[in-house]
Protein backbone atom coordinates (compact mmCIF):
# COMPACT_ATOMS: atom_id res chain seq x y z
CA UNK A 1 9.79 -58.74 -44.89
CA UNK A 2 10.42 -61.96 -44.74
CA UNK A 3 9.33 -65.30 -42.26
CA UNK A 4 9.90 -68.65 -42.04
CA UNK A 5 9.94 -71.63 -40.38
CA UNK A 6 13.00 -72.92 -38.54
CA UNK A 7 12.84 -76.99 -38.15
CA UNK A 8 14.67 -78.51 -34.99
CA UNK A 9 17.34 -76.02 -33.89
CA UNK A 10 18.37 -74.07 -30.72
CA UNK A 11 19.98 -71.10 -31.10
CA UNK A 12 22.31 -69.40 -27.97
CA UNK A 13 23.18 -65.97 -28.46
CA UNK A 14 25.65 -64.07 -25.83
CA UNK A 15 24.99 -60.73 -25.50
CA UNK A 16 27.40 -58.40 -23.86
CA UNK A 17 26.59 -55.35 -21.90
CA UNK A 18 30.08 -53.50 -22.88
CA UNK A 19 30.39 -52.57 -26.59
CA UNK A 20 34.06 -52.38 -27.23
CA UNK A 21 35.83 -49.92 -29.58
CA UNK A 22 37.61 -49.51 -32.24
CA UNK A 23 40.10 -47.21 -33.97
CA UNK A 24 40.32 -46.18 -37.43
CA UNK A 25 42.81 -44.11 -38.54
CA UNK A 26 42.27 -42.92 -41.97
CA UNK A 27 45.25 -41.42 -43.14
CA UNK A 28 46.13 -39.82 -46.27
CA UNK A 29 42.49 -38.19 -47.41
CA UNK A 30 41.40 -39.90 -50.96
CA UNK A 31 41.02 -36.13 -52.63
CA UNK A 32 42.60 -33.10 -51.28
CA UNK A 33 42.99 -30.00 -53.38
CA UNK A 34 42.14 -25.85 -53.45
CA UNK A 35 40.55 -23.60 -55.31
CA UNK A 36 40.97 -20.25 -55.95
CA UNK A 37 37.94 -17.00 -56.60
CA UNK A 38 40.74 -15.15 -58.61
CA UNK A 39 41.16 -18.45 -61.60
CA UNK A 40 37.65 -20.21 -61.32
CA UNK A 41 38.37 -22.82 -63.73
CA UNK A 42 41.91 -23.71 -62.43
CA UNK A 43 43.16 -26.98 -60.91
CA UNK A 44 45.02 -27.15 -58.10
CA UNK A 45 45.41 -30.31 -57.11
CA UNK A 46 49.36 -30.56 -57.63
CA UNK A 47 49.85 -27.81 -54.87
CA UNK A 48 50.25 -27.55 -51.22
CA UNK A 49 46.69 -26.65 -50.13
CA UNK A 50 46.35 -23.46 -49.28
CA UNK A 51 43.99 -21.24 -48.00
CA UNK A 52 43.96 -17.01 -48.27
CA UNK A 53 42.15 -13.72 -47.79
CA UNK A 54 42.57 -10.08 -48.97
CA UNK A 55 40.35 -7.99 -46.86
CA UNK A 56 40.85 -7.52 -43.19
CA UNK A 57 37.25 -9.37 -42.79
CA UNK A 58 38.92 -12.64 -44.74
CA UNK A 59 37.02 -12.61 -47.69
CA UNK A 60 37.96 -15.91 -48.94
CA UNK A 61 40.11 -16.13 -51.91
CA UNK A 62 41.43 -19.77 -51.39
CA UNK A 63 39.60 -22.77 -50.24
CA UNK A 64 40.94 -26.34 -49.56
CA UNK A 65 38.82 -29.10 -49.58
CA UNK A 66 39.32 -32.52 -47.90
CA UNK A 67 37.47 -35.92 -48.67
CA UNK A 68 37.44 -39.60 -46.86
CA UNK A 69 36.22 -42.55 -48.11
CA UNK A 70 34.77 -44.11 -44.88
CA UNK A 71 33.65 -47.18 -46.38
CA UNK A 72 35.92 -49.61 -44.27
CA UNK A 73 34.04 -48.07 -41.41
CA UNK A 74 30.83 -50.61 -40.20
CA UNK A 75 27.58 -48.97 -41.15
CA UNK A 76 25.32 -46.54 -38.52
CA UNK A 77 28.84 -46.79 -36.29
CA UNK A 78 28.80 -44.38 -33.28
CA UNK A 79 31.96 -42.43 -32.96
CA UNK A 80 32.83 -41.80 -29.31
CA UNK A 81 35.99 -39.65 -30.48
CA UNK A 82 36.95 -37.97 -34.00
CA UNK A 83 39.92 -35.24 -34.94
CA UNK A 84 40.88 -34.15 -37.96
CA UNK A 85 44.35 -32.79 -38.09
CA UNK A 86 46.85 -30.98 -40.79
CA UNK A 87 50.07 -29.53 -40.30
CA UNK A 88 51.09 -26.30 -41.31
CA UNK A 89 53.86 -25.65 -43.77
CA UNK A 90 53.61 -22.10 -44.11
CA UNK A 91 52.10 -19.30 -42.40
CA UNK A 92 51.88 -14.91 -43.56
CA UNK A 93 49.67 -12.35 -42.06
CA UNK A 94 47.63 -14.62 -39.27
CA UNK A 95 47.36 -12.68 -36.39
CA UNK A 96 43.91 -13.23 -34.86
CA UNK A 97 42.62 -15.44 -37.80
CA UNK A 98 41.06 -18.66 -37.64
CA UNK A 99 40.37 -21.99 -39.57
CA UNK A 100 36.89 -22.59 -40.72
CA UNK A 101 35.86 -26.40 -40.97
CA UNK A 102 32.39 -27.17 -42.55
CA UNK A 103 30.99 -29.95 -43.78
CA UNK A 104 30.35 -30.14 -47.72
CA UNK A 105 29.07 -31.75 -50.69
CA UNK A 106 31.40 -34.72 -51.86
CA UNK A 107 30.61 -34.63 -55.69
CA UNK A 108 34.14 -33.80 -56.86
CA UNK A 109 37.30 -35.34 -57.37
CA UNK A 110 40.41 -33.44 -56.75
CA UNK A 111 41.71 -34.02 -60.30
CA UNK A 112 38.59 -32.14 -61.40
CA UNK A 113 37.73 -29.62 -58.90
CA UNK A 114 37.60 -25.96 -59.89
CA UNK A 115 36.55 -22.74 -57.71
CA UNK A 116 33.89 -23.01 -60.82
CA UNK A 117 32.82 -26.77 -60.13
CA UNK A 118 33.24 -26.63 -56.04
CA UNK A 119 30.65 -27.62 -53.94
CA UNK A 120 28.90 -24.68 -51.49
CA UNK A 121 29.62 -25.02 -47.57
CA UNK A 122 27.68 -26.80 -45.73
CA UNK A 123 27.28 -26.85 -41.94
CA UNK A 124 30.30 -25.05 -40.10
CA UNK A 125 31.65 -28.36 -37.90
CA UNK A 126 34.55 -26.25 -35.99
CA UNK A 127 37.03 -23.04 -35.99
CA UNK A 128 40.41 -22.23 -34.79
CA UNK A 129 43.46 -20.60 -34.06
CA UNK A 130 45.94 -20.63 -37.43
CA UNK A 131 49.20 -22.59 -35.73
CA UNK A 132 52.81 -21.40 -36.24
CA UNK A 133 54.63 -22.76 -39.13
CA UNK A 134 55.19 -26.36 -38.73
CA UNK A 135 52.46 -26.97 -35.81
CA UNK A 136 49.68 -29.28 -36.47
CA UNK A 137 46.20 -27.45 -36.56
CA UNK A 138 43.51 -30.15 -35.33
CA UNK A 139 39.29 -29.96 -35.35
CA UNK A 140 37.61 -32.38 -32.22
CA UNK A 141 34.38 -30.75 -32.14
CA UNK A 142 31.22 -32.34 -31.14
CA UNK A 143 29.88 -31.42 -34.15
CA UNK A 144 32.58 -33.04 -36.12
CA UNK A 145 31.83 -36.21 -34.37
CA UNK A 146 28.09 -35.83 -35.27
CA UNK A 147 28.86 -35.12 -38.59
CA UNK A 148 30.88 -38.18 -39.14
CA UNK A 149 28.05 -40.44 -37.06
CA UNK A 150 25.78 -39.14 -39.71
CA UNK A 151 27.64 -40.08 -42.80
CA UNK A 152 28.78 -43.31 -41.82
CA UNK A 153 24.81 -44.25 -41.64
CA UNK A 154 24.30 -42.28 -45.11
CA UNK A 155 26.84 -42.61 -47.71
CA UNK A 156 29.84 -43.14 -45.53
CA UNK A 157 32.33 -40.37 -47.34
CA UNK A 158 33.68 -37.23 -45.37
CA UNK A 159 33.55 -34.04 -47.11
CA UNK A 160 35.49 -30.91 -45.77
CA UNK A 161 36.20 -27.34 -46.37
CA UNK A 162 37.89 -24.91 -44.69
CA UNK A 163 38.33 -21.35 -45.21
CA UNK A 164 40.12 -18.56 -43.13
CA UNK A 165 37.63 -16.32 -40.55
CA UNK A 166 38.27 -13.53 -38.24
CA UNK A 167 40.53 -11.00 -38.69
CA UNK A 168 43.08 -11.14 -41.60
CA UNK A 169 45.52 -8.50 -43.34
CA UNK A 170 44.07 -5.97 -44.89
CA UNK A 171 46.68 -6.70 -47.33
CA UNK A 172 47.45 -10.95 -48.17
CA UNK A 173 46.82 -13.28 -45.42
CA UNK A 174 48.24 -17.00 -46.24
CA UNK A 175 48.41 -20.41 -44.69
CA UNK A 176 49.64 -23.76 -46.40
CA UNK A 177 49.49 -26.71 -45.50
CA UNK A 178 51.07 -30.17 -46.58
CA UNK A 179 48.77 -32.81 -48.77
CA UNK A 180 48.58 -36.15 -49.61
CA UNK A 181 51.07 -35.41 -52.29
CA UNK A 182 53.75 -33.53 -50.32
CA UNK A 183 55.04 -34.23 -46.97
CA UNK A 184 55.50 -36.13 -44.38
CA UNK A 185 52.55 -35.25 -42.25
CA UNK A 186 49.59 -35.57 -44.23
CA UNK A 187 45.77 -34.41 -43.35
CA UNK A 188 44.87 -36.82 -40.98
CA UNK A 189 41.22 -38.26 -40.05
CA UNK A 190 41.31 -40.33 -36.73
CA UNK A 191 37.67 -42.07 -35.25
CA UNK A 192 37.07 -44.00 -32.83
CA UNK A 193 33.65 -46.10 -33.24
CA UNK A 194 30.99 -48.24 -31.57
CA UNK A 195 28.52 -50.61 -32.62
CA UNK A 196 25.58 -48.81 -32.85
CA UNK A 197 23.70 -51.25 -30.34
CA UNK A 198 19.60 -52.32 -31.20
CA UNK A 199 16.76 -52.11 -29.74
CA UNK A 200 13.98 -55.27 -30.56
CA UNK A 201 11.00 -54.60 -28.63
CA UNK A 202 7.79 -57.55 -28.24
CA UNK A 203 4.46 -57.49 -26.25
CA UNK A 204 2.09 -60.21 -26.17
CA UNK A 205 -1.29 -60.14 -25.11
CA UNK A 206 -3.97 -62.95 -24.57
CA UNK A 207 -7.29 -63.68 -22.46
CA UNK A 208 -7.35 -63.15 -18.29
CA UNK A 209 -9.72 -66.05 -18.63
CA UNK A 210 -10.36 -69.25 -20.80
CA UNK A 211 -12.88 -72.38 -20.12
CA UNK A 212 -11.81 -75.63 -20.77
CA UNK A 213 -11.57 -77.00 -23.86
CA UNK A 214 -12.25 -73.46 -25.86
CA UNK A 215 -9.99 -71.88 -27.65
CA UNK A 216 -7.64 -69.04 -26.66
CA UNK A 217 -5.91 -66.38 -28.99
CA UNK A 218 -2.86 -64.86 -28.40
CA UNK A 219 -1.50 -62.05 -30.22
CA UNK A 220 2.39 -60.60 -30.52
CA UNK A 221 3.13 -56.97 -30.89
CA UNK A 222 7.00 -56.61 -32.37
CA UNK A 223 8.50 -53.69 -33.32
CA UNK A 224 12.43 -52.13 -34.15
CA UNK A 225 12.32 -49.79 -31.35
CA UNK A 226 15.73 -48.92 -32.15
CA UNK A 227 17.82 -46.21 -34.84
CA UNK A 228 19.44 -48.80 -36.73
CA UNK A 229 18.20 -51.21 -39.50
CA UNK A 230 17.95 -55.39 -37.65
CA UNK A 231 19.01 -57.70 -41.00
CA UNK A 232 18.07 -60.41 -38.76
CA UNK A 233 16.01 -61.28 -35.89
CA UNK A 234 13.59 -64.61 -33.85
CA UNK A 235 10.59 -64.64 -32.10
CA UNK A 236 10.50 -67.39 -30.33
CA UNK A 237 7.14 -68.76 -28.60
CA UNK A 238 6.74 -71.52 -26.12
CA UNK A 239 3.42 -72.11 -25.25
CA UNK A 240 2.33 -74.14 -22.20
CA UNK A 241 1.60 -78.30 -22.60
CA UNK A 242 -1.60 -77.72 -21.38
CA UNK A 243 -2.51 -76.25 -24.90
CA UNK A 244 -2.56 -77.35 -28.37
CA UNK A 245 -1.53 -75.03 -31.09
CA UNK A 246 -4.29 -75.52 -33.79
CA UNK A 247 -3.86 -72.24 -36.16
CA UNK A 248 -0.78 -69.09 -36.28
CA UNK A 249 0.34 -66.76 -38.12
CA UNK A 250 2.27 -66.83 -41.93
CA UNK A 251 4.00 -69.81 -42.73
CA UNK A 252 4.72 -71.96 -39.90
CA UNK A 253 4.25 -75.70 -41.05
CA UNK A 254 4.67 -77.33 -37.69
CA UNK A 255 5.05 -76.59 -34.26
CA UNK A 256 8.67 -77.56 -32.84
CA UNK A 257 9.15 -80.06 -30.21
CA UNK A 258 8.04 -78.67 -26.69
CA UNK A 259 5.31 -76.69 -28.46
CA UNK A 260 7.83 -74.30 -29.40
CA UNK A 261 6.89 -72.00 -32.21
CA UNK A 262 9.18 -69.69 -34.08
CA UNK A 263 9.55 -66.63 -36.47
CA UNK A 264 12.53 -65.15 -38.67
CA UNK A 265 12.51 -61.57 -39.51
CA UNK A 266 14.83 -59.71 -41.99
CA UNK A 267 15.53 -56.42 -42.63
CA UNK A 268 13.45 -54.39 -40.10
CA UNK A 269 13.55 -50.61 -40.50
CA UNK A 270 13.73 -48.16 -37.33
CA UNK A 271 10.10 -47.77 -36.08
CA UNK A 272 8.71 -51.00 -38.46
CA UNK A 273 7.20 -54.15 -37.18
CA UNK A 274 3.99 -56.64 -36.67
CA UNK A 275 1.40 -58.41 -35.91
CA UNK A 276 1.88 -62.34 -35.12
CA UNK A 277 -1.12 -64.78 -33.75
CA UNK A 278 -1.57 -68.23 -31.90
CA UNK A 279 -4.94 -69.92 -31.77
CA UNK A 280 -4.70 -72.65 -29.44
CA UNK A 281 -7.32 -75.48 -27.29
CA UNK A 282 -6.95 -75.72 -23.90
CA UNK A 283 -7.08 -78.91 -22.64
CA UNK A 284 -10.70 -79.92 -21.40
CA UNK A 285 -8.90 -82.04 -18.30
CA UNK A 286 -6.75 -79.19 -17.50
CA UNK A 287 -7.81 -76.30 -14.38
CA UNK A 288 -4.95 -73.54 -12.79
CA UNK A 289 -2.65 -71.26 -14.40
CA UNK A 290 -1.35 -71.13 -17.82
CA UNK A 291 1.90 -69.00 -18.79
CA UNK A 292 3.14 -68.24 -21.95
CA UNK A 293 5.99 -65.85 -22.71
CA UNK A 294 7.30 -64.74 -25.88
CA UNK A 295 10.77 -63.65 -26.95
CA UNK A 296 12.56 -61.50 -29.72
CA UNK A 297 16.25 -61.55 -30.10
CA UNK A 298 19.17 -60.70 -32.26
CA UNK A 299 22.87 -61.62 -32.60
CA UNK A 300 23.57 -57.89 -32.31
CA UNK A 301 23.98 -55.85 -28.79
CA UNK A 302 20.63 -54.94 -27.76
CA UNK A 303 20.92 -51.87 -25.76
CA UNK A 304 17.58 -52.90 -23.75
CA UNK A 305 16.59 -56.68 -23.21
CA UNK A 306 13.51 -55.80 -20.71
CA UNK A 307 11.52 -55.00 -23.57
CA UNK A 308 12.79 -58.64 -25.47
């Protein structure tokens, strides 16, 4: 971590109580392709993607997998609002079947992917009804929105699958879709996201009672209390004139006009934070009240300033 001393400066940071949002439509997927059980080491990447079953319990026999890069996104975003939508080209045999979505590994490219090289199913995000031919079949679960929330703090890439569920013909059931390739209306990923805000917490603690002329200690207690990562942050410390500063904490050279001390931080981690002191003389002439308050801020939205 690191802490140093600012000289003369004063710093005025606005923080709003409304986080605004933003949309980012994501449209056409970086990889979309299927594979297929029945030729494991084909690629079909030139294809409309296409998804099957043979047995009345859809037993998969084609699987299309989707993938967003979602790196234009702002890290540990929240995302109020997220849909994924395709449109389908072709529909046989879907009476009473459903669309699968899950989550899934993004290690493959769609110029590479095989049924032999694809990545297992992950967490199922959403199902529903297969459209009619030329109606748009669109995912806006929760857990779709989570899903997404939790990449864009990770690695920030989307990784889909989807597979047919349900009940399917006992004979060939088959829906196609367009891709990036083919068609007007390609998969489509649409979010809507929030700054994730912060939370800096401080407490400060320091003698009920002090004689004149002795010294006094106070001690700071700072802490991310927050989810995110804080790249940068001040404590700020004015003590009263009745006191002179005479030893603190790290590398403070000089006290600031006022007898204003202060700290920067970088790069606190969710839960991490520390231990600051002030050793100061009261003066011997001096008899009443002393008050000393001690501030951490941010340029980013703090979701709780009581605790600043």
């Amino acid at each position: 971590m690191k802490r140093m001393f600012f000289g003369s400066l004063v710093i005025i940071w606005a923080l709003l109580s409304v986080t605004a949002v933003w949309a980012h439509p994501t449209s056409p997927p970086n990889h979309d392709s299927y594979v297929n059980i029945n030729e494991p080491d084909e690629n079909f990447n030139n294809d409309l993607l296409e998804l099957s079953a043979s047995t009345a319990t859809c037993e998969p026999t084609s699987i299309t997998f989707l993938q967003w890069d979602l790196s234009h996104i702002p890290t540990y975003s929240e995302v109020p609002t997220a849909t994924l939508t395709l449109t389908t080209t072709y529909v046989m045999n879907v009476e009473a079947t459903q669309v699968a979505l899950y989550a899934t590994g993004d290690a493959w490219t769609e110029d590479t992917l095989t049924y032999a090289t694809a990545p297992a199913l992950g967490t199922k995000l959403d199902s529903q009804p297969v459209p009619s031919a030329g109606a748009a079949l669109t995912f806006s679960s929760d857990a779709l929105r989570l899903y997404l929330e939790e990449q864009l703090a990770e690695n920030r890439i989307a990784s889909f699958a989807l597979q047919l569920e349900g009940t399917c013909s006992s004979g060939l059931t088959l829906v196609l879709f367009n891709d990036r390739e083919q068609g007007a209306d390609v998969p489509d990923l649409y979010l809507e996201t929030a700054a994730r805000p912060v939370d800096l917490a401080i407490h400060k603690t320091g003698p009920a009672f002090a004689a004149p002329g002795q010294p006094i200690t106070y001690t700071l207690f700072y802490t991310n209390a927050g989810e995110i990562p804080v790249d940068y942050a001040v404590i700020t410390d004015a003590l009263p004139a009745e006191v002179q500063v005479y030893d603190y904490t790290d590398s403070i050279i000089l006290p600031l006009p006022g007898n204003v001390l202060m700290w920067e931080l970088s790069d606190l981690a969710p839960g991490e934070g520390g231990v600051l002191t002030i050793t100061a003389i009261v003066s011997p002439t001096f008899t009443g009240l002393l008050t000393n308050t001690a501030t951490i801020a941010t340029p980013l939205f703090d979701s709780d300033t009581g605790n600043n």
